[in-house]
N, C-alpha and C. Protein backbone atom coordinates (compact mmCIF):
# COMPACT_ATOMS: atom_id res chain seq x y z
N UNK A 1 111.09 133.30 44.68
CA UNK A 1 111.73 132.57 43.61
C UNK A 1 111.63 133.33 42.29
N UNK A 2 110.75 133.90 41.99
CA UNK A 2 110.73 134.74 41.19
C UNK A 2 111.86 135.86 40.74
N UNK A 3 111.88 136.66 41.73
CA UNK A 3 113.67 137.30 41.41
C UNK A 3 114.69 135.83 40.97
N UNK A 4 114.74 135.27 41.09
CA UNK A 4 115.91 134.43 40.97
C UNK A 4 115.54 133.79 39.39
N UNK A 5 114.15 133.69 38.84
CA UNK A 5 114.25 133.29 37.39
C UNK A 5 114.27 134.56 36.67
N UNK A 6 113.93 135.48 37.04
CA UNK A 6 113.96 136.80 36.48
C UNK A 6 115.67 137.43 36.17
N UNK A 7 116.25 136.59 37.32
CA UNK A 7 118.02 137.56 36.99
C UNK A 7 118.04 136.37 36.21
N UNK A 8 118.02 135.20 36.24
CA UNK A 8 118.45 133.74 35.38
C UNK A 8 117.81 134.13 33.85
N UNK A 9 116.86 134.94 33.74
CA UNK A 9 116.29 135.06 32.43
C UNK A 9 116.93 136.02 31.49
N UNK A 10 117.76 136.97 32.45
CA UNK A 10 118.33 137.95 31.37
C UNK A 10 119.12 137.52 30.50
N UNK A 11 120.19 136.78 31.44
CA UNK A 11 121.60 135.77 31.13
C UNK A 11 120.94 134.76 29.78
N UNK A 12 119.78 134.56 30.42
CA UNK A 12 119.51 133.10 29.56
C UNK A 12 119.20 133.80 27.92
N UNK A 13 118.22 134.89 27.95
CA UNK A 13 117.91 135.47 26.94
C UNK A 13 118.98 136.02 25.90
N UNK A 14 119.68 136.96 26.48
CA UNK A 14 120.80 137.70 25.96
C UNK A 14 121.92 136.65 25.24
N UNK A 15 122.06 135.17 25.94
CA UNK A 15 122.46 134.28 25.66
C UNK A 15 122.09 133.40 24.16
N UNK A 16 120.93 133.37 24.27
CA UNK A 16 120.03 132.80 23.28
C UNK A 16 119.97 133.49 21.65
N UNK A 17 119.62 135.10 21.89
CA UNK A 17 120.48 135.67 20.75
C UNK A 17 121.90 136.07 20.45
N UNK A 18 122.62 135.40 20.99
CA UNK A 18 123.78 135.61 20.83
C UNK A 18 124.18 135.26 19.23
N UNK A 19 123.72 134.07 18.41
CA UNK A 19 123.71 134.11 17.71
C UNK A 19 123.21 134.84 16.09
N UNK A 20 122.33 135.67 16.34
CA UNK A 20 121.56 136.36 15.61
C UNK A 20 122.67 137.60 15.43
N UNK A 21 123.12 138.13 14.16
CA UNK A 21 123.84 139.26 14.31
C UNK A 21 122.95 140.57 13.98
N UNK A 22 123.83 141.22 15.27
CA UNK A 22 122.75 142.56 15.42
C UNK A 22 123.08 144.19 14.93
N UNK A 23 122.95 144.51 13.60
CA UNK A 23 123.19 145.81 12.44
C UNK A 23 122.80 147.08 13.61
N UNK A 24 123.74 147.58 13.03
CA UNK A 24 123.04 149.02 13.83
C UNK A 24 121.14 149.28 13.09
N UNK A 25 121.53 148.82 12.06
CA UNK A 25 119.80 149.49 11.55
C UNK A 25 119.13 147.38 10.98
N UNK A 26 118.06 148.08 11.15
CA UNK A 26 116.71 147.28 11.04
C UNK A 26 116.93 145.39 12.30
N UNK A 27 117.29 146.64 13.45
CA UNK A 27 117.41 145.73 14.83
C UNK A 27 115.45 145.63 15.39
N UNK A 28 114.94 144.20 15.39
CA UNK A 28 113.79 144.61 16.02
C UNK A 28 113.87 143.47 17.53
N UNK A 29 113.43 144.07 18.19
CA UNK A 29 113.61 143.96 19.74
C UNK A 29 112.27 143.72 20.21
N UNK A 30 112.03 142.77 20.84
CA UNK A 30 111.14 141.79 21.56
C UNK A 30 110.77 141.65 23.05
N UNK A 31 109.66 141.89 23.38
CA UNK A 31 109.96 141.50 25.13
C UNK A 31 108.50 140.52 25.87
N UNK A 32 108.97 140.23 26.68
CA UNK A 32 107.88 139.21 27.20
C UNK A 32 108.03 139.65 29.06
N UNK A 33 107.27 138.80 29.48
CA UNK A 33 107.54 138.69 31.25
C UNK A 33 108.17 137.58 31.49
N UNK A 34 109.60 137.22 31.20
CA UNK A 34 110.06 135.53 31.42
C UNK A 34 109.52 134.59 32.77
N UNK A 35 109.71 135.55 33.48
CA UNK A 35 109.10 135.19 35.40
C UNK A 35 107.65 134.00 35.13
N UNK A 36 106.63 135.10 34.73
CA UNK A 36 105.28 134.74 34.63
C UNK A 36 105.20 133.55 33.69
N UNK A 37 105.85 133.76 32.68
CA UNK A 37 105.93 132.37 31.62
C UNK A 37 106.03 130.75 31.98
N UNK A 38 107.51 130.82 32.89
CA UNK A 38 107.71 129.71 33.83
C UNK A 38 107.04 129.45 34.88
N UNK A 39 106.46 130.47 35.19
CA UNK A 39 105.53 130.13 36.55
C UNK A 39 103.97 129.48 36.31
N UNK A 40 103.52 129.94 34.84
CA UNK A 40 102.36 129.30 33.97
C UNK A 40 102.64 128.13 33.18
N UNK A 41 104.14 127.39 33.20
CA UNK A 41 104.02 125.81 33.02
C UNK A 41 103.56 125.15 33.57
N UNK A 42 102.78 124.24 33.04
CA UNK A 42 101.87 123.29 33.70
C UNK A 42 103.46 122.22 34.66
N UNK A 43 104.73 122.10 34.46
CA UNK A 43 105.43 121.74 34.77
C UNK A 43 106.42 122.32 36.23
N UNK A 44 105.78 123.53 35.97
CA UNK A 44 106.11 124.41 37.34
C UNK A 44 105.93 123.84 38.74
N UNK A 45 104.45 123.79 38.76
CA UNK A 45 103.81 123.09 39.81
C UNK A 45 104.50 121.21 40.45
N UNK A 46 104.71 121.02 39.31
CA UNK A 46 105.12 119.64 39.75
C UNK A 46 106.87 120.06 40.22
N UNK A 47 107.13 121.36 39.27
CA UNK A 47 108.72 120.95 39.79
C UNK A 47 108.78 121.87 41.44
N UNK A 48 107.74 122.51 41.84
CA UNK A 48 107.80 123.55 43.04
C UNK A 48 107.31 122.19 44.02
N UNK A 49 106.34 121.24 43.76
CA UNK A 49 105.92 120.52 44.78
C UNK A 49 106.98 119.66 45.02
N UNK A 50 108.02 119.03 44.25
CA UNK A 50 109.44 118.22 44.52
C UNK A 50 110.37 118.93 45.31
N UNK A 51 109.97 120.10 45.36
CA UNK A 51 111.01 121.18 45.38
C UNK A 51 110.34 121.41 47.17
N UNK A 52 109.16 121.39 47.36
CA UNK A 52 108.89 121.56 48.65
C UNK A 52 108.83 119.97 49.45
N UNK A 53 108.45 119.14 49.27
CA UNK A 53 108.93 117.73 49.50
C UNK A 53 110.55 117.24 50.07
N UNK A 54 111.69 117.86 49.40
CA UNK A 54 112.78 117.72 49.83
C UNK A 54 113.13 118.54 50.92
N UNK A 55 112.40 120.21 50.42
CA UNK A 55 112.66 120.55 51.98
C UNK A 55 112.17 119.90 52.95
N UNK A 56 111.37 119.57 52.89
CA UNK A 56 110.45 118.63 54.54
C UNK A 56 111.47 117.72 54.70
N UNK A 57 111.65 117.32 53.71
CA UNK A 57 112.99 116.10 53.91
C UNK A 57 114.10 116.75 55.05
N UNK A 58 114.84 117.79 54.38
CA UNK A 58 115.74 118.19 55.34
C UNK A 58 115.09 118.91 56.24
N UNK A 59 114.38 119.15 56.75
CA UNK A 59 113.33 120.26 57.60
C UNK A 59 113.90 118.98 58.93
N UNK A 60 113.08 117.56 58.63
CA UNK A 60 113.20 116.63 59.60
C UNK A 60 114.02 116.19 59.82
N UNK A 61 115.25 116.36 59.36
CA UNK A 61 116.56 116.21 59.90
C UNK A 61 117.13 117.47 60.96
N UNK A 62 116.82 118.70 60.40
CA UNK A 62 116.98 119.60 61.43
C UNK A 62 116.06 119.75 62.88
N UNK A 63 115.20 119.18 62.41
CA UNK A 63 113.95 119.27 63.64
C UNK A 63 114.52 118.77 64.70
N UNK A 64 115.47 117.22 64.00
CA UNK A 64 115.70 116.33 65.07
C UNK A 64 116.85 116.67 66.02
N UNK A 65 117.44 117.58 65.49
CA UNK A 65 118.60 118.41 66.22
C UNK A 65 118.08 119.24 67.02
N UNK A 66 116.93 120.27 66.90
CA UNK A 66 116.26 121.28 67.56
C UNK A 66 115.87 120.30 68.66
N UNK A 67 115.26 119.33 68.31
CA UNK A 67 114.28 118.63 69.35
C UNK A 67 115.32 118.40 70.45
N UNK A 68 116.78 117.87 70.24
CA UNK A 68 117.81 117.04 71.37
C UNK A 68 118.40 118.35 72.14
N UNK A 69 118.14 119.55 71.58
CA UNK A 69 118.79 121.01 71.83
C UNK A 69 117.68 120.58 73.08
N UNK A 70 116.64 120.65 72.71
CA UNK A 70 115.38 121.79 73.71
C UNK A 70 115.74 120.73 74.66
N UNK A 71 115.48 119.66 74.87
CA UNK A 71 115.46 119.16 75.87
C UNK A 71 116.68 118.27 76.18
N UNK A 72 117.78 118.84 75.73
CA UNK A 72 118.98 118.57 76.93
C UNK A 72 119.31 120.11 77.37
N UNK A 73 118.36 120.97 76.83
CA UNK A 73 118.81 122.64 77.61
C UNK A 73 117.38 122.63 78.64
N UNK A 74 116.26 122.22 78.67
CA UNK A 74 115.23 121.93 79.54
C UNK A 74 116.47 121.12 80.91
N UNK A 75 116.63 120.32 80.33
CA UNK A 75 117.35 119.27 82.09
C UNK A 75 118.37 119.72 82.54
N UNK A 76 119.42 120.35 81.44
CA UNK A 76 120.37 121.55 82.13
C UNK A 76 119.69 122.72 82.89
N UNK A 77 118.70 123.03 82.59
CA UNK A 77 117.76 124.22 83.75
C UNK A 77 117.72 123.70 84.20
N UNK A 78 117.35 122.87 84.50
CA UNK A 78 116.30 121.97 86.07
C UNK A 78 117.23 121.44 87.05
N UNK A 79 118.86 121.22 86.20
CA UNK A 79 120.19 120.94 87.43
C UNK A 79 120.82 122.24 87.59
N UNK A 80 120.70 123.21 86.71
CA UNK A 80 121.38 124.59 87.80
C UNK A 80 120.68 125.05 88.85
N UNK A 81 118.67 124.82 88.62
CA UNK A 81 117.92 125.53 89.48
C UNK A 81 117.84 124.62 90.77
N UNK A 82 118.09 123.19 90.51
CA UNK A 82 118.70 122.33 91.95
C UNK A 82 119.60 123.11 92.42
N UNK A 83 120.80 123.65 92.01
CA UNK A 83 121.50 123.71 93.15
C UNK A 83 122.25 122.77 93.39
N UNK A 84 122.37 121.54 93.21
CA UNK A 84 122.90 119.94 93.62
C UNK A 84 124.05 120.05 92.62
N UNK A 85 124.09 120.64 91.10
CA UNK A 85 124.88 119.86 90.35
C UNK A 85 126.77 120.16 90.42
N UNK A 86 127.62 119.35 90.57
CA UNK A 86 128.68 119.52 90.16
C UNK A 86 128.79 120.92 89.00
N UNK A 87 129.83 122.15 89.71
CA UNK A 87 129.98 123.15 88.62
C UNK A 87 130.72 122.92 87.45
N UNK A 88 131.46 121.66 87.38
CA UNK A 88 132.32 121.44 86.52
C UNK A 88 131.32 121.09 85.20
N UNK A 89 130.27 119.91 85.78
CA UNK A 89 129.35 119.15 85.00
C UNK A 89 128.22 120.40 84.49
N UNK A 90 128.32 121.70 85.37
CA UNK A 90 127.22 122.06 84.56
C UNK A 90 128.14 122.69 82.76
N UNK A 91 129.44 123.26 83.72
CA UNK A 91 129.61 124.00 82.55
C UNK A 91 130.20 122.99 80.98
N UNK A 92 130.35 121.54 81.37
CA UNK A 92 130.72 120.80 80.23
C UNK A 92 129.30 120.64 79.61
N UNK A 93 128.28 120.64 80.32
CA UNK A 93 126.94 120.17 79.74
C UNK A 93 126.40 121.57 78.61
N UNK A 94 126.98 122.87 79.31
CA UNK A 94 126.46 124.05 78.58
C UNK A 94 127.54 123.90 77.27
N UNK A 95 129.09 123.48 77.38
CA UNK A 95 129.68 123.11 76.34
C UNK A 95 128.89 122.45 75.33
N UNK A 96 128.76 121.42 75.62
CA UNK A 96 128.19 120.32 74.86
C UNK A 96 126.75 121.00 74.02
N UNK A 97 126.29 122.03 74.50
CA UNK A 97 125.10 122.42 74.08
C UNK A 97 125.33 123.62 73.01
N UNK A 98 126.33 124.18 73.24
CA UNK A 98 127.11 125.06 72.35
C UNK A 98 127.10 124.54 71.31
N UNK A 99 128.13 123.49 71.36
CA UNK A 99 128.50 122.33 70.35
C UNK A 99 127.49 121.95 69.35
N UNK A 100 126.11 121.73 70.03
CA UNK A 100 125.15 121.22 69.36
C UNK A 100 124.34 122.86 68.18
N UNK A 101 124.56 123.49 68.78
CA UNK A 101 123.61 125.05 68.40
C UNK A 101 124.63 125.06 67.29
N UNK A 102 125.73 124.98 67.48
CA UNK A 102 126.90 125.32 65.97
C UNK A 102 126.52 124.35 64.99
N UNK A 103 126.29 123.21 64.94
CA UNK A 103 125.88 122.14 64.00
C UNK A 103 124.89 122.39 63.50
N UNK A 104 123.29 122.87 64.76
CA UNK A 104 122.19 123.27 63.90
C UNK A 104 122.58 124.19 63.23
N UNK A 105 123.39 125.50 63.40
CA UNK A 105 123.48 126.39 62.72
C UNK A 105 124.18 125.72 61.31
N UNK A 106 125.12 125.02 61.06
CA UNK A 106 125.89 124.59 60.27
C UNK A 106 125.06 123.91 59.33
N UNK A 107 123.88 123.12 59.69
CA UNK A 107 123.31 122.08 59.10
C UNK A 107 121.88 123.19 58.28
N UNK A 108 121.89 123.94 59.01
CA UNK A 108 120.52 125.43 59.03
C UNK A 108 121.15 125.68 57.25
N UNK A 109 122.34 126.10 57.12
CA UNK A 109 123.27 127.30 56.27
C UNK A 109 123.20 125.47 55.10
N UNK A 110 123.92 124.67 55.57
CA UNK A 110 123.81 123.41 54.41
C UNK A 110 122.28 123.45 53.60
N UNK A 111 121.81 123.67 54.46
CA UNK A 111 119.97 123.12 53.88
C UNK A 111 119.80 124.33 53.23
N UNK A 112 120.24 125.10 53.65
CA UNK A 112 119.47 126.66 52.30
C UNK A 112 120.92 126.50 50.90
N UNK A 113 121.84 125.91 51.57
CA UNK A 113 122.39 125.83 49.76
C UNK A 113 121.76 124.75 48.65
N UNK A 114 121.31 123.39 49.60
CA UNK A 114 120.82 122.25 49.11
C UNK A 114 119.72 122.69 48.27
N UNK A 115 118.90 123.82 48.94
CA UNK A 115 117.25 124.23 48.58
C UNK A 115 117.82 124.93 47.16
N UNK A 116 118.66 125.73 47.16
CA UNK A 116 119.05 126.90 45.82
C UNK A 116 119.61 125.75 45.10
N UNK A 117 120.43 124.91 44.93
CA UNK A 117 121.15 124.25 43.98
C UNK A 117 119.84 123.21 43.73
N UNK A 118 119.05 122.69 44.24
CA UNK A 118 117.87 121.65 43.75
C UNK A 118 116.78 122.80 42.76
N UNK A 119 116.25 123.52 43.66
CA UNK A 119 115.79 124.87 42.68
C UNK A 119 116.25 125.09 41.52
N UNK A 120 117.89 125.26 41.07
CA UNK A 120 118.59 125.78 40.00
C UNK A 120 117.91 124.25 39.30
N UNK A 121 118.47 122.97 39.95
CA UNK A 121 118.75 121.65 38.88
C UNK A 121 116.99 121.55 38.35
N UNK A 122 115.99 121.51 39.17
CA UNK A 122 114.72 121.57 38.49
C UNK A 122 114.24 122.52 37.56
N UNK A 123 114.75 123.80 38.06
CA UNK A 123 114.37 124.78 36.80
C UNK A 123 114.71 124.95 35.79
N UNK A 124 115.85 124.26 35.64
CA UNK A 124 116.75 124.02 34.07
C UNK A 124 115.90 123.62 33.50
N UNK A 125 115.37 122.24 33.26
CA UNK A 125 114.29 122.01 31.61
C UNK A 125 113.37 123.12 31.68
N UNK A 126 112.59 123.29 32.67
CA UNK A 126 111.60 124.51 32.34
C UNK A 126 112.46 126.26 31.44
N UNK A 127 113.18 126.08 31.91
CA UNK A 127 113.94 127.13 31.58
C UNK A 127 114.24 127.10 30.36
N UNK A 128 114.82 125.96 29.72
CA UNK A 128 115.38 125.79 28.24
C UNK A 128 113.98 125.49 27.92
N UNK A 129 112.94 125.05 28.50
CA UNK A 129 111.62 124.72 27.35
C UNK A 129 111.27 126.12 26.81
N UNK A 130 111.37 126.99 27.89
CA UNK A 130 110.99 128.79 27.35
C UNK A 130 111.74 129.47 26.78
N UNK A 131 113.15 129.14 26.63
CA UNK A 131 113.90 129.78 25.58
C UNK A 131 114.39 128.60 24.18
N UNK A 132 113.58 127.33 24.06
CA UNK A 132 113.46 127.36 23.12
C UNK A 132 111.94 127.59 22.13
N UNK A 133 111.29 127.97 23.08
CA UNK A 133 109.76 128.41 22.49
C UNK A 133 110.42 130.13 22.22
N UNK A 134 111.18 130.60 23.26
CA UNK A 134 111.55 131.77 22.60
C UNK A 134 112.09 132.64 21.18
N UNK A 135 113.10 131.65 20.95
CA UNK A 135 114.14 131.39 19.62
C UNK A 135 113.16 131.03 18.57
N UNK A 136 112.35 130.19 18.60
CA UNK A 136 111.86 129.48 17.72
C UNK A 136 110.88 131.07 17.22
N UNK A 137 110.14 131.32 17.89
CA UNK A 137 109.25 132.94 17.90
C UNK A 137 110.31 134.00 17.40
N UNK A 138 111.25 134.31 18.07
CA UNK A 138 111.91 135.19 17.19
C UNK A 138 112.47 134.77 15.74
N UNK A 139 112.70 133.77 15.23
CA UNK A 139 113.23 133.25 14.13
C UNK A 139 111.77 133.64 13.27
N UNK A 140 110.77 133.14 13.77
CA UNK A 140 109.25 133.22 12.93
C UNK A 140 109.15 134.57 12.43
N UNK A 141 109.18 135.58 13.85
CA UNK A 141 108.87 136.47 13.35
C UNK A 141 109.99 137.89 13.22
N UNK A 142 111.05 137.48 13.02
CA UNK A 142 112.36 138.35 13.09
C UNK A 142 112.55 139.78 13.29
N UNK A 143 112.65 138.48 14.87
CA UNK A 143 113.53 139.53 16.14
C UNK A 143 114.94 139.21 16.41
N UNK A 144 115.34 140.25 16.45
CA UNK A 144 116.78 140.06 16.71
C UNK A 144 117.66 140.22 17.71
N UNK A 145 116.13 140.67 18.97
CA UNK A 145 116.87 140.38 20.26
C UNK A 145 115.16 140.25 21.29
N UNK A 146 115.04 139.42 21.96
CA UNK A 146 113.98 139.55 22.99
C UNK A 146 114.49 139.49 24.14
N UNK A 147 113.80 140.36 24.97
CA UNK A 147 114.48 140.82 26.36
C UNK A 147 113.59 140.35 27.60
N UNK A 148 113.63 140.55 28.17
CA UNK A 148 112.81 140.33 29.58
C UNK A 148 112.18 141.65 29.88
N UNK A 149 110.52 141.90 30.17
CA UNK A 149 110.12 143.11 30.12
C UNK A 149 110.76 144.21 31.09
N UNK A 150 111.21 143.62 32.26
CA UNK A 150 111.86 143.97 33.40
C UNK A 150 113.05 144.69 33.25
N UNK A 151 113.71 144.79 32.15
CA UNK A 151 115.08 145.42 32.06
C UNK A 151 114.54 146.56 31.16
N UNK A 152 113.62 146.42 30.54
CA UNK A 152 113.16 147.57 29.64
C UNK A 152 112.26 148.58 30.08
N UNK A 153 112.95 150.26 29.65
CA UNK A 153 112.22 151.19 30.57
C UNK A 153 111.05 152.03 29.56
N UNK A 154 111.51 151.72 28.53
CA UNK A 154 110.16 152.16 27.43
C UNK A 154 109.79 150.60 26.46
N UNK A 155 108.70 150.65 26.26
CA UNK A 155 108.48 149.12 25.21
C UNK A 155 107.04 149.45 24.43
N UNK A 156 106.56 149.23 23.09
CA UNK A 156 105.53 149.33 22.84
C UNK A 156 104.70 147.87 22.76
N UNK A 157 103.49 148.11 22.90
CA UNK A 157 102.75 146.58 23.17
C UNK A 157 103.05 146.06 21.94
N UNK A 158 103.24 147.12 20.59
CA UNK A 158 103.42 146.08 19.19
C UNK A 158 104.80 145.21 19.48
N UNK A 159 105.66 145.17 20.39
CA UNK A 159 106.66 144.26 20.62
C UNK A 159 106.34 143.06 21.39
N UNK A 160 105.39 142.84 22.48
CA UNK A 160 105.25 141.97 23.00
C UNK A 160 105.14 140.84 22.91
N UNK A 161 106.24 139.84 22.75
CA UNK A 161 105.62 138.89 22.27
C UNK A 161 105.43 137.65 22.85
N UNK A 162 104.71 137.88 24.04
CA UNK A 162 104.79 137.07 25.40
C UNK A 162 103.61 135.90 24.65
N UNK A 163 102.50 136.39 24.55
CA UNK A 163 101.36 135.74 23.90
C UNK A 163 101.74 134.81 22.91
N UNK A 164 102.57 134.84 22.38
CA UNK A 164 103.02 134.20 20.58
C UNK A 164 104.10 133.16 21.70
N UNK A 165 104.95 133.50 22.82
CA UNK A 165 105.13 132.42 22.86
C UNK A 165 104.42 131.41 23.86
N UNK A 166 103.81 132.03 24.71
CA UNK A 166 103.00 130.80 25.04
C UNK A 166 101.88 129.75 24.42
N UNK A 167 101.38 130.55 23.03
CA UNK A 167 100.84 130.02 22.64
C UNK A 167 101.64 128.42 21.96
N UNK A 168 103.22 129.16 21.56
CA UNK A 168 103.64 128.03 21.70
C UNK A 168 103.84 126.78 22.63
N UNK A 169 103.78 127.21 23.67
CA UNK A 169 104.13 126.70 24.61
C UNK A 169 102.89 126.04 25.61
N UNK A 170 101.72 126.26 24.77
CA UNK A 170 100.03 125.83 25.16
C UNK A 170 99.69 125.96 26.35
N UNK A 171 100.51 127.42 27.13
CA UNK A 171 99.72 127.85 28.30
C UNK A 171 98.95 129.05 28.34
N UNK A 172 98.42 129.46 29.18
CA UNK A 172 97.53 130.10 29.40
C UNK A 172 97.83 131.33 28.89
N UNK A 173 97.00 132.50 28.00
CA UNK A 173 97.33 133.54 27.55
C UNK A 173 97.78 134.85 28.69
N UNK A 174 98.79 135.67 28.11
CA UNK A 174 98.94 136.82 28.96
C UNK A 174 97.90 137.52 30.09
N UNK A 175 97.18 137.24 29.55
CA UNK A 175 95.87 138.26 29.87
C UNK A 175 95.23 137.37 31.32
N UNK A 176 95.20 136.14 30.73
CA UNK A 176 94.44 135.10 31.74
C UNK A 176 95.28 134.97 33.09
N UNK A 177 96.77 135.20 32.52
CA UNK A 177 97.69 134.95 33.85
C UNK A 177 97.69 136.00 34.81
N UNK A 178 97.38 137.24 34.32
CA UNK A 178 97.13 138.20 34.86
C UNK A 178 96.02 138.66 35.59
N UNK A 179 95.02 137.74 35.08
CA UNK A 179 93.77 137.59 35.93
C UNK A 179 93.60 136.65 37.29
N UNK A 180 94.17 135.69 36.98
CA UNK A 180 94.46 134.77 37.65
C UNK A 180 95.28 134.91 38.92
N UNK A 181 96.42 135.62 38.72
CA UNK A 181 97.41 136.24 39.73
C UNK A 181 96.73 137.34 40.88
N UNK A 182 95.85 138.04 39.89
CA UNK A 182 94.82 139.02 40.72
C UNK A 182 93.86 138.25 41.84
N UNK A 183 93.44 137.53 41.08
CA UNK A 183 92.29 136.77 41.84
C UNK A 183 92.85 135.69 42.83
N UNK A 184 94.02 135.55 43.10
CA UNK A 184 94.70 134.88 44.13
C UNK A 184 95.36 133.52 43.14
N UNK A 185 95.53 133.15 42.13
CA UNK A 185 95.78 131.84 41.61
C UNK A 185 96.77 131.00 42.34
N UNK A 186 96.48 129.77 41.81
CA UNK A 186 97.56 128.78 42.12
C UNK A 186 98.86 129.06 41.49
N UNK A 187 98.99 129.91 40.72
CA UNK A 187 100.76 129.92 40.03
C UNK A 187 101.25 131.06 40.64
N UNK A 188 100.92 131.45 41.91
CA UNK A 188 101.38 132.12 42.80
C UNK A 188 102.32 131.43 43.87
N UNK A 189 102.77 130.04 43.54
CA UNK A 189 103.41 129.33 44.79
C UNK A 189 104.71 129.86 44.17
N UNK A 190 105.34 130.10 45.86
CA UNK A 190 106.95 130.57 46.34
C UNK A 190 107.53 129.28 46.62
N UNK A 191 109.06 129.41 46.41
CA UNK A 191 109.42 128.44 47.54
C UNK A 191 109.52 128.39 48.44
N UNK A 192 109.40 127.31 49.09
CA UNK A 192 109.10 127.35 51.26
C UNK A 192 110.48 128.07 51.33
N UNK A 193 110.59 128.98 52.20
CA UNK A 193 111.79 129.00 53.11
C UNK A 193 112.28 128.72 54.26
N UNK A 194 113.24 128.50 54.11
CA UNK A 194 114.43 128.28 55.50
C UNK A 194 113.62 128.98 57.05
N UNK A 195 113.38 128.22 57.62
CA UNK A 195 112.77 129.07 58.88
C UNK A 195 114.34 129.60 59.52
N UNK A 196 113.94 130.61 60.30
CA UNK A 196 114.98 131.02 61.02
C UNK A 196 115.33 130.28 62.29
N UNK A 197 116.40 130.46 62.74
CA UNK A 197 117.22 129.60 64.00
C UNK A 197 116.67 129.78 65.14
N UNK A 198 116.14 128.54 65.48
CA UNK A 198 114.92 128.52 66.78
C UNK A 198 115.91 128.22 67.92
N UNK A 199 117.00 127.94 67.82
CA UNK A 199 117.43 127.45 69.28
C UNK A 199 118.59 128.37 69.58
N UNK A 200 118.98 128.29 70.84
CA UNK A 200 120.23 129.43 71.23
C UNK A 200 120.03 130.75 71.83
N UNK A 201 118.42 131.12 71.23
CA UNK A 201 118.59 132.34 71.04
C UNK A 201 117.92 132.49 72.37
């Protein structure tokens, strides 16, 4: 999930000074880690645990499809390895099972758009809470463009002004998040993903 607030942060940033007009001379330029910022809201956590909750939601709707797969393809084995069954009946039954593998697949591909568009709709306030702690920091201390550290291939630490805004933002300092991440932290949660297609194969 991280790549995905990281490309959302450039847009969002570049966006944000849009208004600030930018002189060829006395341009000063700003950068932070946007990724790490959102991931150190105390609001993160609650919006990643909603965010894993719904998948289970749809998880058990797909399960229940996997489950009717396995075992109407279990009793279709057990009437070809008879020997007894009508050939007509086996091959409508392997139809019918086709039928069913296209839906999981169909319902598989629904549930990973559901997961990205719920993702996008929760990360919005967090998102605008950090670019308006952003704006507000560059206005203070006039910058006239802050970037995401990630797009920048030279930067000096006197630009950083990751610290200034979390302090707005009353989370944990640069330094701590970085410790924290080392040492295994909790603001290391991903979003669950999509398991891959268990049946058919």
């Amino acid at each position: 999930m991280t790549s995905r607030i990281l490309k959302n942060a450039v847009l969002s940033l570049l966006m944000l000074t849009s208004s600030y007009c930018v002189k060829s001379q006395g341009v000063k330029i700003g950068y932070l880690n946007y990724g790490n910022v959102v991931l150190d809201l105390p609001e993160y956590k609650v919006m990643n645990d909603s965010l894993m909750s719904y998948y289970l939601t749809l998880q058990e709707d797909l399960k229940k499809i996997e489950d009717d797969y396995i075992a109407k393809q279990t009793e279709l084995n057990k009437k070809i390895e008879s020997g007894n069954q009508n050939k007509r009946l086996i091959e409508l039954e392997q139809y019918a099972l086709e039928q069913l593998q296209q839906i999981y697949q169909f319902q598989q591909r629904e549930n990973e758009e559901k997961i990205a568009q719920k993702q996008e709709e929760l990360l919005a306030p967090l998102r605008k809470k950090v670019d308006d702690a952003i704006e507000a920091i560059a206005k203070e201390k006039g910058f006239t463009l802050v970037l995401d550290a990630s797009v920048i291939h030279y930067k000096r630490e006197a630009d950083d002004v990751e610290n200034l805004v979390r302090a707005k933002l009353k989370v944990i300092t640069k330094e701590e998040s970085e410790k924290k991440r080392k040492e295994g932290g909790d603001n290391n949660v991903e979003t669950p993903p999509i398991p891959k297609n268990t049946i058919g194969n």
